[in-house]
C-alpha atoms as a PDB file:
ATOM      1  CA  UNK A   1      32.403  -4.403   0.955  1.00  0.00           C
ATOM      2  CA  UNK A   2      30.118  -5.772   3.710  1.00  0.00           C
ATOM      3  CA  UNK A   3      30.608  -9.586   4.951  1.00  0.00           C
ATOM      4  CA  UNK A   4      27.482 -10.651   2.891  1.00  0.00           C
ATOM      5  CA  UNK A   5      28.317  -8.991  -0.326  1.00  0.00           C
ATOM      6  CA  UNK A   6      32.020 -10.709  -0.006  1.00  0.00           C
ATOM      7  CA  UNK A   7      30.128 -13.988   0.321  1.00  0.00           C
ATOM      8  CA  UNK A   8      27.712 -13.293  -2.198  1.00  0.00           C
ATOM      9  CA  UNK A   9      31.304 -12.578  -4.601  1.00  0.00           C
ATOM     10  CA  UNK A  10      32.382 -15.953  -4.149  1.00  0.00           C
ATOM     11  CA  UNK A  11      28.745 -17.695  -5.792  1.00  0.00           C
ATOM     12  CA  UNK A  12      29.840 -18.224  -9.788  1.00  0.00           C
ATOM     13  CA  UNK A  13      27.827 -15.805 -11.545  1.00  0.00           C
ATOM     14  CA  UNK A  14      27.611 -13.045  -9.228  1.00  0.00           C
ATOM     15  CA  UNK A  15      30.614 -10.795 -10.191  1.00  0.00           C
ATOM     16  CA  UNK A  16      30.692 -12.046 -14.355  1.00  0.00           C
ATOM     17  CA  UNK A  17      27.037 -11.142 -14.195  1.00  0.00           C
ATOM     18  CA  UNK A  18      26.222 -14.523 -15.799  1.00  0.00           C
ATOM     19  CA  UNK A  19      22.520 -15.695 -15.934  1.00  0.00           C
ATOM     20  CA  UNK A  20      21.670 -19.215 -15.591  1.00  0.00           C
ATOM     21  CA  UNK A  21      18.653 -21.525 -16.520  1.00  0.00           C
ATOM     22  CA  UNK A  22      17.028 -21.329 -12.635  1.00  0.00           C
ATOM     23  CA  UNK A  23      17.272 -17.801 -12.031  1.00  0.00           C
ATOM     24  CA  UNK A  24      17.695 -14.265 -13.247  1.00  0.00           C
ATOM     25  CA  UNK A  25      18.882 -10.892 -12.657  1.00  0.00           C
ATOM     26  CA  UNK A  26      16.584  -9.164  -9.980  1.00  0.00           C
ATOM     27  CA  UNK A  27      15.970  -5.897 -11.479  1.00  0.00           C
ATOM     28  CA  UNK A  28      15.723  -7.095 -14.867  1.00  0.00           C
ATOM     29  CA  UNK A  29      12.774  -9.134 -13.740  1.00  0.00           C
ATOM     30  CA  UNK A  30      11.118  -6.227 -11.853  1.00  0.00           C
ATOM     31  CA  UNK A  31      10.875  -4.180 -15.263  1.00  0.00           C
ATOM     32  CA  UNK A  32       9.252  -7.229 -16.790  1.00  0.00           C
ATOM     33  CA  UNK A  33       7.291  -7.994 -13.522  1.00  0.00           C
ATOM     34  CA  UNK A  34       6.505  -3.971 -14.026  1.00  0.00           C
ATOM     35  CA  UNK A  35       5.820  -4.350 -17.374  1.00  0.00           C
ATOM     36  CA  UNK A  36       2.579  -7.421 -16.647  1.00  0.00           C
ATOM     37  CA  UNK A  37       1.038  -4.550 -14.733  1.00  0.00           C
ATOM     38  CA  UNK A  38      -1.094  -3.295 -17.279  1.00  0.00           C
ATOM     39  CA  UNK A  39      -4.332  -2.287 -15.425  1.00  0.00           C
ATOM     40  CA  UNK A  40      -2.725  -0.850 -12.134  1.00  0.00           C
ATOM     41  CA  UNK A  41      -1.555   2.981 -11.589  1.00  0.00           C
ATOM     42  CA  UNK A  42       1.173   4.683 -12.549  1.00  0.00           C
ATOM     43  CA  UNK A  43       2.403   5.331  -8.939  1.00  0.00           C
ATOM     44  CA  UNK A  44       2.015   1.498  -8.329  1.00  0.00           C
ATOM     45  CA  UNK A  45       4.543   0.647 -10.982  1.00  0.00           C
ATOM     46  CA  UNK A  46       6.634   3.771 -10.245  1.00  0.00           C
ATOM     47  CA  UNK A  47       7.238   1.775  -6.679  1.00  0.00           C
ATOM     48  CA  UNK A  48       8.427  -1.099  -7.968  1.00  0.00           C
ATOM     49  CA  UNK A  49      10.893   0.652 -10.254  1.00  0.00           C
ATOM     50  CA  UNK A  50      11.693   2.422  -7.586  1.00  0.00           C
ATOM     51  CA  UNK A  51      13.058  -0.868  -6.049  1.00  0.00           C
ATOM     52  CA  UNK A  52      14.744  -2.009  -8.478  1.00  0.00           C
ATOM     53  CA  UNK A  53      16.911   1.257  -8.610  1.00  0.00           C
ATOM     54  CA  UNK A  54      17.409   1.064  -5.009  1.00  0.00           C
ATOM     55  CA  UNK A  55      18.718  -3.320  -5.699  1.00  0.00           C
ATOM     56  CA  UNK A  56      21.099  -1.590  -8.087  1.00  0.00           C
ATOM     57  CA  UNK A  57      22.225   0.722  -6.230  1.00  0.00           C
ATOM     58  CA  UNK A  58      23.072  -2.296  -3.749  1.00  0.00           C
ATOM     59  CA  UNK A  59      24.753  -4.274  -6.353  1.00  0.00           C
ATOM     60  CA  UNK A  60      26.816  -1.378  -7.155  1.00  0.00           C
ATOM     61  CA  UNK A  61      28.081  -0.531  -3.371  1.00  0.00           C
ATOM     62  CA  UNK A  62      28.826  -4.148  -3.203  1.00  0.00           C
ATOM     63  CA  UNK A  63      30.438  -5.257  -6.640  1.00  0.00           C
ATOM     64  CA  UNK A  64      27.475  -7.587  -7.160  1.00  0.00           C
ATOM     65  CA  UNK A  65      25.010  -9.250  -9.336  1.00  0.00           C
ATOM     66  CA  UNK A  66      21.612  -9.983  -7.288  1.00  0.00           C
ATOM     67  CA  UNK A  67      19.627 -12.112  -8.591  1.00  0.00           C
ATOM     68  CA  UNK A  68      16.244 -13.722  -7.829  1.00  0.00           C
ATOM     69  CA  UNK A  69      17.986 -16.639  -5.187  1.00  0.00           C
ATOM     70  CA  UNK A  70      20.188 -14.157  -3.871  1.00  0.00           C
ATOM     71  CA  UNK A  71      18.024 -12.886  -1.430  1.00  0.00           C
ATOM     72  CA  UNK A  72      18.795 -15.528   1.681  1.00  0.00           C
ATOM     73  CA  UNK A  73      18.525 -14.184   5.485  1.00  0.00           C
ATOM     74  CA  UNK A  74      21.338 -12.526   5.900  1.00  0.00           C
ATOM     75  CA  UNK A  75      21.711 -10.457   2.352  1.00  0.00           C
ATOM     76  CA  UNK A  76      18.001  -9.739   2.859  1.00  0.00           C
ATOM     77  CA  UNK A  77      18.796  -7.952   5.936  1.00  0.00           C
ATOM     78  CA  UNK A  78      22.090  -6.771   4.827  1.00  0.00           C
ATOM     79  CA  UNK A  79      19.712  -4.417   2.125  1.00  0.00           C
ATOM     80  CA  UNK A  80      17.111  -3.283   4.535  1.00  0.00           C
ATOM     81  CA  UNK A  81      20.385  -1.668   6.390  1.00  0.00           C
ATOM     82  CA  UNK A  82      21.305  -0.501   3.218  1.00  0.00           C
ATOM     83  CA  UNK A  83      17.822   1.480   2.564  1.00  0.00           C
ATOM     84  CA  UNK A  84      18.059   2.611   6.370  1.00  0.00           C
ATOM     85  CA  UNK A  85      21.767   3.970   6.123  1.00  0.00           C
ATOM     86  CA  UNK A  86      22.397   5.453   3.048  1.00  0.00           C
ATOM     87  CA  UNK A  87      18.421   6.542   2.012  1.00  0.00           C
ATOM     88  CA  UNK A  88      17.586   7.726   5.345  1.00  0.00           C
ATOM     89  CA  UNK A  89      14.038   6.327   4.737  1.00  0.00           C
ATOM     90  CA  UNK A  90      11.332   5.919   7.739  1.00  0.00           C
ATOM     91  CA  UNK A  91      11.197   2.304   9.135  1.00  0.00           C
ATOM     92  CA  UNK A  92       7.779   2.263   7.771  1.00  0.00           C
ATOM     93  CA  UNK A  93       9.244   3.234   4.488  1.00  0.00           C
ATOM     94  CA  UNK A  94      11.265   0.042   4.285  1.00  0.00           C
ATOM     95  CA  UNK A  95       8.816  -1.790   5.511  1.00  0.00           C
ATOM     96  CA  UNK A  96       6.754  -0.937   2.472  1.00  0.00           C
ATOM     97  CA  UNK A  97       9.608  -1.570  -0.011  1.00  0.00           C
ATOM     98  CA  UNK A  98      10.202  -5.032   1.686  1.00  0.00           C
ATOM     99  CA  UNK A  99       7.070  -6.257   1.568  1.00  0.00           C
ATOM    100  CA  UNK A 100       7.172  -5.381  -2.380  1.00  0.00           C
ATOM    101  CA  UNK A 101      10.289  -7.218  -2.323  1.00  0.00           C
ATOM    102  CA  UNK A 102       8.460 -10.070  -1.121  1.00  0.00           C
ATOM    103  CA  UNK A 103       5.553  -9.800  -3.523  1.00  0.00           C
ATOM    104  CA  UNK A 104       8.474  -9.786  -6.529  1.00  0.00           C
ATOM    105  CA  UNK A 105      10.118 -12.817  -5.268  1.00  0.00           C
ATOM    106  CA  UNK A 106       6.720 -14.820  -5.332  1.00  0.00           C
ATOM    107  CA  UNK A 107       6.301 -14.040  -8.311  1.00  0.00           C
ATOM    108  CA  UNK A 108       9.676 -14.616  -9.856  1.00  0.00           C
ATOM    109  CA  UNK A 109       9.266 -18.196  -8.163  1.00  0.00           C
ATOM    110  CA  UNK A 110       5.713 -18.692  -9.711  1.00  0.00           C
ATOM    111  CA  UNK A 111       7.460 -17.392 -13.142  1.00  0.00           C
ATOM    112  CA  UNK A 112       9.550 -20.736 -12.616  1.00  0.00           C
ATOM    113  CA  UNK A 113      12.821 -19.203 -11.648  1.00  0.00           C
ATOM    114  CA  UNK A 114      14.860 -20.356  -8.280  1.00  0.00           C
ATOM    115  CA  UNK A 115      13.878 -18.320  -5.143  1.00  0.00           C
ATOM    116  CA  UNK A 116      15.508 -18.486  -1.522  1.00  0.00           C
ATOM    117  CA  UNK A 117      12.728 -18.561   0.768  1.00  0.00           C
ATOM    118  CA  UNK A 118      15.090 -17.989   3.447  1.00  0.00           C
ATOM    119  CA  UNK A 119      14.169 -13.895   3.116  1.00  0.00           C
ATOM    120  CA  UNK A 120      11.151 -14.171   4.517  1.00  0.00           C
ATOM    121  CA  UNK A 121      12.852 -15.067   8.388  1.00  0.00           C
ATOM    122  CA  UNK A 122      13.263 -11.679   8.309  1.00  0.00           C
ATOM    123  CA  UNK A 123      10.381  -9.706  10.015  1.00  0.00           C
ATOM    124  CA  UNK A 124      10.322  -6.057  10.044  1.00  0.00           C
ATOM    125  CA  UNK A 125       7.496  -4.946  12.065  1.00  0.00           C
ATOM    126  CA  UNK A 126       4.663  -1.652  11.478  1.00  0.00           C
ATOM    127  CA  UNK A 127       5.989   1.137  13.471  1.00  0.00           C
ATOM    128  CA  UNK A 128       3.750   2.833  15.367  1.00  0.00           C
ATOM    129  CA  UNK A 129       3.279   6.705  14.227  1.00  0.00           C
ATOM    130  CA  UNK A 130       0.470   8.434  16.009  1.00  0.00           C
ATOM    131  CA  UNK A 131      -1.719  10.070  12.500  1.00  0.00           C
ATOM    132  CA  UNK A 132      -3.664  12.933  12.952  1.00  0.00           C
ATOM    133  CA  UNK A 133      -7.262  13.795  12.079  1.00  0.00           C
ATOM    134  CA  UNK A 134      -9.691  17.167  12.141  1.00  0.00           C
ATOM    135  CA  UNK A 135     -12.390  17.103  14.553  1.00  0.00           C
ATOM    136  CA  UNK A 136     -15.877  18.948  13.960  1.00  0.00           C
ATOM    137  CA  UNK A 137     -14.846  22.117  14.938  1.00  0.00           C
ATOM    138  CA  UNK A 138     -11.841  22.190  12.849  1.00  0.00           C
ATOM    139  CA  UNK A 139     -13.844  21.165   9.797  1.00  0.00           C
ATOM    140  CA  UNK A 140     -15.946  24.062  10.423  1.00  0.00           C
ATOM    141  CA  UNK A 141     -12.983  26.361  10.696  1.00  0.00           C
ATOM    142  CA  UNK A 142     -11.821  25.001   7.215  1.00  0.00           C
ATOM    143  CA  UNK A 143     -15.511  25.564   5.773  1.00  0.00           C
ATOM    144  CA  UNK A 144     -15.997  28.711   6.875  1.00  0.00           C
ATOM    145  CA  UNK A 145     -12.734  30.097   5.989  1.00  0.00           C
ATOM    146  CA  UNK A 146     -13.212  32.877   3.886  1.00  0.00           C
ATOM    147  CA  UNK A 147     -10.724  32.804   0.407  1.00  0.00           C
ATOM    148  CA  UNK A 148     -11.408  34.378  -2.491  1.00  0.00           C
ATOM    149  CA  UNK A 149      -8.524  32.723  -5.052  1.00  0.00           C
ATOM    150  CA  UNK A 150     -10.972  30.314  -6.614  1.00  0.00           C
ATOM    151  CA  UNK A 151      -8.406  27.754  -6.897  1.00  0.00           C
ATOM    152  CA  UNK A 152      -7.167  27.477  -3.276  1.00  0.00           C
ATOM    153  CA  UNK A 153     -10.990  27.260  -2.582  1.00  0.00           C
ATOM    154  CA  UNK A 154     -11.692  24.409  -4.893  1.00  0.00           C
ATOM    155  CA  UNK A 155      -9.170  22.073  -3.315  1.00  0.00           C
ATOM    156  CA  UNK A 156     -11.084  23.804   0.361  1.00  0.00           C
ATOM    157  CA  UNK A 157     -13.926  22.337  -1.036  1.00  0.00           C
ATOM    158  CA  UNK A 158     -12.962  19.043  -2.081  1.00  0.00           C
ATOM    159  CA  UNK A 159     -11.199  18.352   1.064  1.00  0.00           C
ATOM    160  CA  UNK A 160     -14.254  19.095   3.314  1.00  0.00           C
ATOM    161  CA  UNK A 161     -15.889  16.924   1.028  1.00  0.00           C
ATOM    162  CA  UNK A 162     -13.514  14.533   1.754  1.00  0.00           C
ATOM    163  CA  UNK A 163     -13.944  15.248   5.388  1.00  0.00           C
ATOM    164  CA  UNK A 164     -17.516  14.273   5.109  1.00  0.00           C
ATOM    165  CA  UNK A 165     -17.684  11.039   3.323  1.00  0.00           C
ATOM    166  CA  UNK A 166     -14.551   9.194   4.466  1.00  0.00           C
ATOM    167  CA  UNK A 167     -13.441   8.548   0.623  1.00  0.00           C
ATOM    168  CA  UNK A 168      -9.801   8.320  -0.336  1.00  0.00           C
ATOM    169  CA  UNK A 169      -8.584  11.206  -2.448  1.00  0.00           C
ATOM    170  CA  UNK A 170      -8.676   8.844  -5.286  1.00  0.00           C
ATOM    171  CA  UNK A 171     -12.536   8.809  -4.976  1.00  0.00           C
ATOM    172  CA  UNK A 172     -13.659  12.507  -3.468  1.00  0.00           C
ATOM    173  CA  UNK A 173     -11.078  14.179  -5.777  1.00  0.00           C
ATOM    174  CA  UNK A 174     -13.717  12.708  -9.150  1.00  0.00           C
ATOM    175  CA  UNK A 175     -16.917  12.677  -7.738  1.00  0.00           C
ATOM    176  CA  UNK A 176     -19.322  14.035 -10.185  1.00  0.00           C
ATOM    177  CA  UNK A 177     -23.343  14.911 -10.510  1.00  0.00           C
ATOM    178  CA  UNK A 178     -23.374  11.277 -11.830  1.00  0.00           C
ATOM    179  CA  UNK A 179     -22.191  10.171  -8.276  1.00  0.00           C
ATOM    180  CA  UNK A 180     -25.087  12.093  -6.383  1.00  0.00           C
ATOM    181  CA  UNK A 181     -28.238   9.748  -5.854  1.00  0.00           C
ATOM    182  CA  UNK A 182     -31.192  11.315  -3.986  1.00  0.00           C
ATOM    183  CA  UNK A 183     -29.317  12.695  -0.794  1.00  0.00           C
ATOM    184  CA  UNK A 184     -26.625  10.092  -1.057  1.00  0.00           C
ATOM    185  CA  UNK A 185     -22.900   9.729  -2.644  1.00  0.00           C
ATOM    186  CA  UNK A 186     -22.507   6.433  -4.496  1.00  0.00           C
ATOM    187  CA  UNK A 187     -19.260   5.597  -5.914  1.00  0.00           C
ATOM    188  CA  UNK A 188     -17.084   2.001  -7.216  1.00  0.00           C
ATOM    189  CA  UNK A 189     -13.754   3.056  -5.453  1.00  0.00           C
ATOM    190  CA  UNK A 190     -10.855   3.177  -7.281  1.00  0.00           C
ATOM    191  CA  UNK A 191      -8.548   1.172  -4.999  1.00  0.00           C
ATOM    192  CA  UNK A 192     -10.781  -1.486  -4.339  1.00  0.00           C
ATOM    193  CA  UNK A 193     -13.475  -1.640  -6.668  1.00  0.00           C
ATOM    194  CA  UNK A 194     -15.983  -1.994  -3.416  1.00  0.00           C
ATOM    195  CA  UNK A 195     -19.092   0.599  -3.888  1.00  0.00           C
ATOM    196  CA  UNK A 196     -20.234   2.682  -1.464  1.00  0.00           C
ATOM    197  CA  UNK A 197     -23.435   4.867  -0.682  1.00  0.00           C
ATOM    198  CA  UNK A 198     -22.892   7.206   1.329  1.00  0.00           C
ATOM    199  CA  UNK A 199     -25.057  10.024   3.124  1.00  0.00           C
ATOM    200  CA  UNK A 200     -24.582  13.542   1.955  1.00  0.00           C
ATOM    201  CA  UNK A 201     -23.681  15.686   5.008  1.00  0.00           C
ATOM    202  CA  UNK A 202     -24.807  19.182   5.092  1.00  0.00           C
ATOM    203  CA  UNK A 203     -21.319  20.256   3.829  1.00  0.00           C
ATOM    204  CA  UNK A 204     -21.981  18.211   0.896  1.00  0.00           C
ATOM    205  CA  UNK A 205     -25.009  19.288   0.146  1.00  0.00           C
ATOM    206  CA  UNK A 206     -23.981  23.203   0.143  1.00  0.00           C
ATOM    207  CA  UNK A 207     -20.980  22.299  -1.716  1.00  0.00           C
ATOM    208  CA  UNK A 208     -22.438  20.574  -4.401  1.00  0.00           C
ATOM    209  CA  UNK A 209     -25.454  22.935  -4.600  1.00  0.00           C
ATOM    210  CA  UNK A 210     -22.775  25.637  -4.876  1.00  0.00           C
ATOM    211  CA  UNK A 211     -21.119  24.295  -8.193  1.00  0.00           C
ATOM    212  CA  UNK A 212     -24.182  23.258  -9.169  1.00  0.00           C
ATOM    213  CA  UNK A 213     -23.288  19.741  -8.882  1.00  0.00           C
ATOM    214  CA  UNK A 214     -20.229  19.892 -11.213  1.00  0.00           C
ATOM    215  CA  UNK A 215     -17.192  19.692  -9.099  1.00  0.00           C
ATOM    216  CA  UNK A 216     -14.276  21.744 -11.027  1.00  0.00           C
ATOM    217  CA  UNK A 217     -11.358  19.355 -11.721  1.00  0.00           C
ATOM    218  CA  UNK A 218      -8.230  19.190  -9.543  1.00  0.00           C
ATOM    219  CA  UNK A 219      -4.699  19.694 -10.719  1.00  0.00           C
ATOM    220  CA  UNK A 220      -2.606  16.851  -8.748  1.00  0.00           C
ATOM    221  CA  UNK A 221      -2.333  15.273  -5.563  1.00  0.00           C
ATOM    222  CA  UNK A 222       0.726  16.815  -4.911  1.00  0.00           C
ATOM    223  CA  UNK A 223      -0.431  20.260  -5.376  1.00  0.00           C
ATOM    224  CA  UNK A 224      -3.280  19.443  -3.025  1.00  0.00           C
ATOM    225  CA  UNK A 225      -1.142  18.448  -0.467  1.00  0.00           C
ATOM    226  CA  UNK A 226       0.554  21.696  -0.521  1.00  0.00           C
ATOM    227  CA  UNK A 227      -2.000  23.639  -0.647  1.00  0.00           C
ATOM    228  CA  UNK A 228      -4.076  22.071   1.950  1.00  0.00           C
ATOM    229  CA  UNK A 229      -1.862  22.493   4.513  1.00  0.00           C
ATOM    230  CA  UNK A 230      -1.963  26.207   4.101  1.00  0.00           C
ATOM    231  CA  UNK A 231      -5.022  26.426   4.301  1.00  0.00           C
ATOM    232  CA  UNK A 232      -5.200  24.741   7.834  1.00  0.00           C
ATOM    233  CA  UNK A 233      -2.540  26.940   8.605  1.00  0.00           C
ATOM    234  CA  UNK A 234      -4.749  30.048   7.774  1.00  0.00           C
ATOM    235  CA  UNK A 235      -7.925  28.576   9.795  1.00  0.00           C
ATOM    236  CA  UNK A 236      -5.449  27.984  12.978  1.00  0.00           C
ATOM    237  CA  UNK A 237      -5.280  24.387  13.369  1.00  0.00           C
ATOM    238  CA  UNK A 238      -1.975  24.759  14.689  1.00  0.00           C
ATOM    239  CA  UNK A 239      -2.257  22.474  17.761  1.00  0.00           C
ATOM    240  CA  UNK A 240       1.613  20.919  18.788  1.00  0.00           C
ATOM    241  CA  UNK A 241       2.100  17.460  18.195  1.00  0.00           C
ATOM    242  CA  UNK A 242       5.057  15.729  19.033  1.00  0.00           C
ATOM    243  CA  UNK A 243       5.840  12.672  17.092  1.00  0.00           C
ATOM    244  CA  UNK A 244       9.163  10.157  17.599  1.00  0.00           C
ATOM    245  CA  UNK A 245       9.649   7.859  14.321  1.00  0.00           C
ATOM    246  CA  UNK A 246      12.708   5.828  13.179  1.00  0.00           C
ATOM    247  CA  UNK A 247      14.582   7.808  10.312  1.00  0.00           C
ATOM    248  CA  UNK A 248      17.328   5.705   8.860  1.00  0.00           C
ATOM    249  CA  UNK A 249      19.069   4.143  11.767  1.00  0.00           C
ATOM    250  CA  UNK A 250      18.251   6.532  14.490  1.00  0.00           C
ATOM    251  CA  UNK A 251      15.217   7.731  16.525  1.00  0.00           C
ATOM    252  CA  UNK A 252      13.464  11.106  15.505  1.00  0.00           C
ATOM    253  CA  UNK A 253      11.667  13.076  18.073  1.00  0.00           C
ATOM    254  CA  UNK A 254      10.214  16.812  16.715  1.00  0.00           C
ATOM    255  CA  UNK A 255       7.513  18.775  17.146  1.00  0.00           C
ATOM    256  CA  UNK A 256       5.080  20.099  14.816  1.00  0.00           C
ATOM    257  CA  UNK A 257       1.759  22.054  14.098  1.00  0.00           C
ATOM    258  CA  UNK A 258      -0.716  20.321  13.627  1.00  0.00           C
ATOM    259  CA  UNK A 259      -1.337  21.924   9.709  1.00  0.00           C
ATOM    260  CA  UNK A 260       2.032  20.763   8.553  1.00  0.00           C
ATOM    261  CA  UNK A 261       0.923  16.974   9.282  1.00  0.00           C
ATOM    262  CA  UNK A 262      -2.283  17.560   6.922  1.00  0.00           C
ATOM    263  CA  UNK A 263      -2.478  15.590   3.911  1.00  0.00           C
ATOM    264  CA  UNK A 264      -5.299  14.740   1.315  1.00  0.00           C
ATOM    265  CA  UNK A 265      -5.646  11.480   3.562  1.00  0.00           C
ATOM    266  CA  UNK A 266      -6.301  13.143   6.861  1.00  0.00           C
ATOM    267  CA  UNK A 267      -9.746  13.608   5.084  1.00  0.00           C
ATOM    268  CA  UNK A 268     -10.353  10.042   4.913  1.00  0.00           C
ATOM    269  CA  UNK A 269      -9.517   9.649   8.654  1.00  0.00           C
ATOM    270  CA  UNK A 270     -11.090  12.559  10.386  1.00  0.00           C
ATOM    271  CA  UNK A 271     -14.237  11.115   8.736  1.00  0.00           C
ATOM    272  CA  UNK A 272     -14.218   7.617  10.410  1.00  0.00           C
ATOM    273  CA  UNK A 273     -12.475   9.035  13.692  1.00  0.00           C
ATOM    274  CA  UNK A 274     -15.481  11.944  13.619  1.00  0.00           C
ATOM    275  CA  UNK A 275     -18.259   9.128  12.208  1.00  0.00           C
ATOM    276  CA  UNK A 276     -17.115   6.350  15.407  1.00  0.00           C
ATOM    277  CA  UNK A 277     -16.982   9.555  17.600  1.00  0.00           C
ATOM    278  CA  UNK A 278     -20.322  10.071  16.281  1.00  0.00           C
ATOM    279  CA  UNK A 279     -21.126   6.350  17.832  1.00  0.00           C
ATOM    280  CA  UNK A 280     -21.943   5.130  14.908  1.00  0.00           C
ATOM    281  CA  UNK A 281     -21.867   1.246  14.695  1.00  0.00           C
ATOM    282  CA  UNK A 282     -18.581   0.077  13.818  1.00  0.00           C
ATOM    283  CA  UNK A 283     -20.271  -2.187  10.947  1.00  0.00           C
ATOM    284  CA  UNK A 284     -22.251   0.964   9.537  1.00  0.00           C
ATOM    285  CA  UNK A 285     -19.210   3.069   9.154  1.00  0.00           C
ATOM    286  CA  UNK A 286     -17.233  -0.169   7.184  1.00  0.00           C
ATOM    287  CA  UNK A 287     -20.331  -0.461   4.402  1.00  0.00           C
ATOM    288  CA  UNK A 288     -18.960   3.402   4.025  1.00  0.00           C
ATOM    289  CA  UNK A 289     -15.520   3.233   4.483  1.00  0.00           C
ATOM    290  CA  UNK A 290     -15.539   0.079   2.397  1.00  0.00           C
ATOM    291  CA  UNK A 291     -13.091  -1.752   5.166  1.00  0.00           C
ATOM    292  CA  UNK A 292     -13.188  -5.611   5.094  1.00  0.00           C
ATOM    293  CA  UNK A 293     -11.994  -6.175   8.731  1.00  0.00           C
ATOM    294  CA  UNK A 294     -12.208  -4.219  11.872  1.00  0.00           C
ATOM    295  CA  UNK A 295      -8.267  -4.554  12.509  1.00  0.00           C
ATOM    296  CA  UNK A 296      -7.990  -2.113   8.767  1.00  0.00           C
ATOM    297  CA  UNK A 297     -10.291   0.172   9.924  1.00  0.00           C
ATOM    298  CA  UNK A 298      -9.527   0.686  13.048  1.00  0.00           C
ATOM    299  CA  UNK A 299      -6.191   2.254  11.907  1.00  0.00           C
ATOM    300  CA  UNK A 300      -8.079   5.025  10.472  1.00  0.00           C
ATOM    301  CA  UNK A 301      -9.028   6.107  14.072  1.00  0.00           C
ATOM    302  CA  UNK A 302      -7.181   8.509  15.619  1.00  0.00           C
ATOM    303  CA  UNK A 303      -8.072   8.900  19.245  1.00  0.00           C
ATOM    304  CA  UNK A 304      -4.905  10.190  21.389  1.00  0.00           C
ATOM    305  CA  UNK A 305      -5.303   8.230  25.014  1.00  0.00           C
ATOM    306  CA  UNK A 306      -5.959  11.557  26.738  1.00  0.00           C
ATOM    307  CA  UNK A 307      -9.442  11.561  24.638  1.00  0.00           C
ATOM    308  CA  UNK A 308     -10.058   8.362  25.386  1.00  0.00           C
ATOM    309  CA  UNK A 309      -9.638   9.179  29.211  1.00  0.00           C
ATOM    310  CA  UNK A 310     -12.141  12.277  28.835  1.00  0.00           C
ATOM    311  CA  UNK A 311     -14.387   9.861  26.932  1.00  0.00           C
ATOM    312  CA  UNK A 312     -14.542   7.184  29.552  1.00  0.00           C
ATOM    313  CA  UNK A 313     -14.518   9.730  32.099  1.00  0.00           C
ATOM    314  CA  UNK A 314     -18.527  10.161  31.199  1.00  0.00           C
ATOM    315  CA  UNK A 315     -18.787   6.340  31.861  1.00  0.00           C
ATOM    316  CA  UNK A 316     -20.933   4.972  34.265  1.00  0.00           C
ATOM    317  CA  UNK A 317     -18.146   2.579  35.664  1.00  0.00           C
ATOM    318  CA  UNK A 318     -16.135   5.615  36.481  1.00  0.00           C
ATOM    319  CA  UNK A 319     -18.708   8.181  38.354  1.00  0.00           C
END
C-alpha cells in the first residue's frame, strides 16, 4: 500500500466505508452525477463510468474508501500514477480522465457535499502529438479509388465528404437531402449546437448527385474507423511518420504508415489544414468549422515544420 493510501487508512471512515453528513462515496456520486445527464450521449456518460471503475479499482489496490474530500494533492497525484502504471494509458489519456475528475468534484461541491480543492495544484499538461491530415492529392486518390463492395464505398464516400466540409463525423456521417440548400451544406452540429453553411465542393456535389441526394446510413463509428484505414491503405497513402508519445510511465517512439493513423476525424482536419492551405481567411474557415477561438482551431492544422519551410520559402522576405 502506497504512502498516501496508508494515510488516507488512518481518516475515520475510510476503511469501515462509513458515509458522513459532508461528503460521500466518490463513485457512488458519479453514477448519480451520470445519472443527471439526461440529454448528453451515450459515450459521454460511458466516460464518466468509466472513471468511476478506474476510482474503484484504486480503492481496491489501496484498501480504501475515496470519497468526494479525499482527493487532496498528493492522493490526486498518487491516482494519475495509478492510471499511468497499471492502465498503460497515453498522458493525454489521463489528462482527459482528470479533467473529468475535476468537472465531478465541482459538482459534488455545488451538490453541497465537502470537496478538497487542494486537487486542483496538480497540473498535468496537453502533450504534444503531431495529428495527421490528407492533402488534395490524397483526397483524390481516395475518390478515385475504384471499389466495387458497396459498403466499403459508402463509408469512401462519406469520408470524402467529410474531407470536404470540415464536419465532425457526428455531423457528415447524417447529412441528408434536407441538409443541402442551393449549392451549400447547412447543418445545427451535434456537439455544439452552432450551425453552419457550408459550400458544396465538387466532391460533394458528385457524391450527392450520385445517391441522388439520399446518403445510405452508416453502421458505427467504429466500423468506419476500420474500414477507412484500409481503404487509405489500398489508395497508397502510406507515407512514414514517426511519432514519440508518453504510454504509461515511459516514452514511446514508433513508426507508422501514414493509413494506420487515419480516423473518421482526420476528415475534419485535412479540411481546415487543406481550407487555410487554401488561404482562406482564418475567420471564414471558423463560421465553417464552427470554432469559437483561433487557439481551438488552430489545433486542427496540421502543418509539419518542413511545410512550413517550403511555404515560406516562396516568401518575399526570403528570395
Amino acid at each position: 500500500m502506497s504512502t498516501v493510501a496508508g494515510f488516507l487508512g488512518k481518516i475515520p471512515g475510510f476503511l469501515s466505508g462509513k458515509k458522513t453528513e459532508e461528503h460521500k462515496r466518490l463513485k457512488v456520486y458519479i453514477h448519480q452525477y451520470v445519472h443527471n445527464l439526461k440529454h448528453r450521449s451515450r459515450s459521454h456518460k460511458r466516460s464518466f463510468l468509466n472513471l468511476a471503475k478506474k476510482i474503484e479499482a484504486y480503492e481496491t489496490e489501496n484498501y480504501i474508501i475515496i470519497y468526494t474530500d479525499s482527493f487532496c494533492e498528493n492522493t490526486t497525484e498518487d491516482f494519475i500514477y495509478f492510471l499511468r502504471e497499471k492502465y498503460n494509458y497515453r498522458a493525454n489519456t489521463v489528462r482527459t480522465m482528470y479533467q473529468k475528475l475535476s468537472r465531478v468534484l465541482r459538482s459534488a461541491h455545488k451538490a453541497g457535499y465537502k470537496v478538497d480543492f487542494r486537487f486542483e495544484y496538480i497540473n498535468i499538461k496537453e502533450e504534444y502529438v503531431p495529428s495527421i491530415s490528407l492533402n488534395l492529392s490524397e483526397i483524390e486518390r481516395i475518390y478515385n479509388l475504384n471499389i466495387k463492395n458497396e459498403e466499403i464505398v459508402k463509408i469512401k464516400d462519406r469520408f470524402v465528404i467529410g474531407c470536404c466540409t470540415a464536419l465532425r463525423y457526428s455531423d457528415y456521417s447524417v447529412l441528408s437531402s434536407d441538409n443541402c440548400i442551393g449549392n451549400n451544406v447547412s447543418i445545427k452540429t451535434k456537439k455544439t449546437g452552432a450551425v453552419v453553411v457550408i459550400p458544396q465542393h465538387r466532391y460533394v456535389r458528385e457524391i450527392l448527385a450520385k445517391y441522388n441526394y439520399r446518403l445510405p446510413a452508416l453502421k458505427s463509428q467504429q466500423n468506419f474507423n476500420k474500414v477507412i484505414k484500409n481503404i487509405c491503405k489500398r489508395a497508397g497513402i502510406d507515407e512514414l511518420i514517426r511519432i514519440e508519445r508518453t504510454v504509461g510511465v515511459r516514452i514511446e517512439r514508433k513508426n507508422y504508415r501514414k493509413w494506420e493513423l487515419v480516423s473518421s476525424h482526420t476528415a475534419r482536419r485535412s479540411g481546415a489544414t487543406n481550407m487555410y492551405l487554401a488561404g482562406i481567411p482564418v475567420f471564414r474557415i471558423m463560421l465553417l468549422t464552427g470554432h469559437s477561438t483561433e487557439k481551438s482551431f488552430f489545433k486542427y492544422i496540421c502543418i509539419s515544420k518542413e511545410e512550413n519551410a517550403n511555404i515560406l520559402a516562396g516568401n518575399e522576405f526570403f528570395k
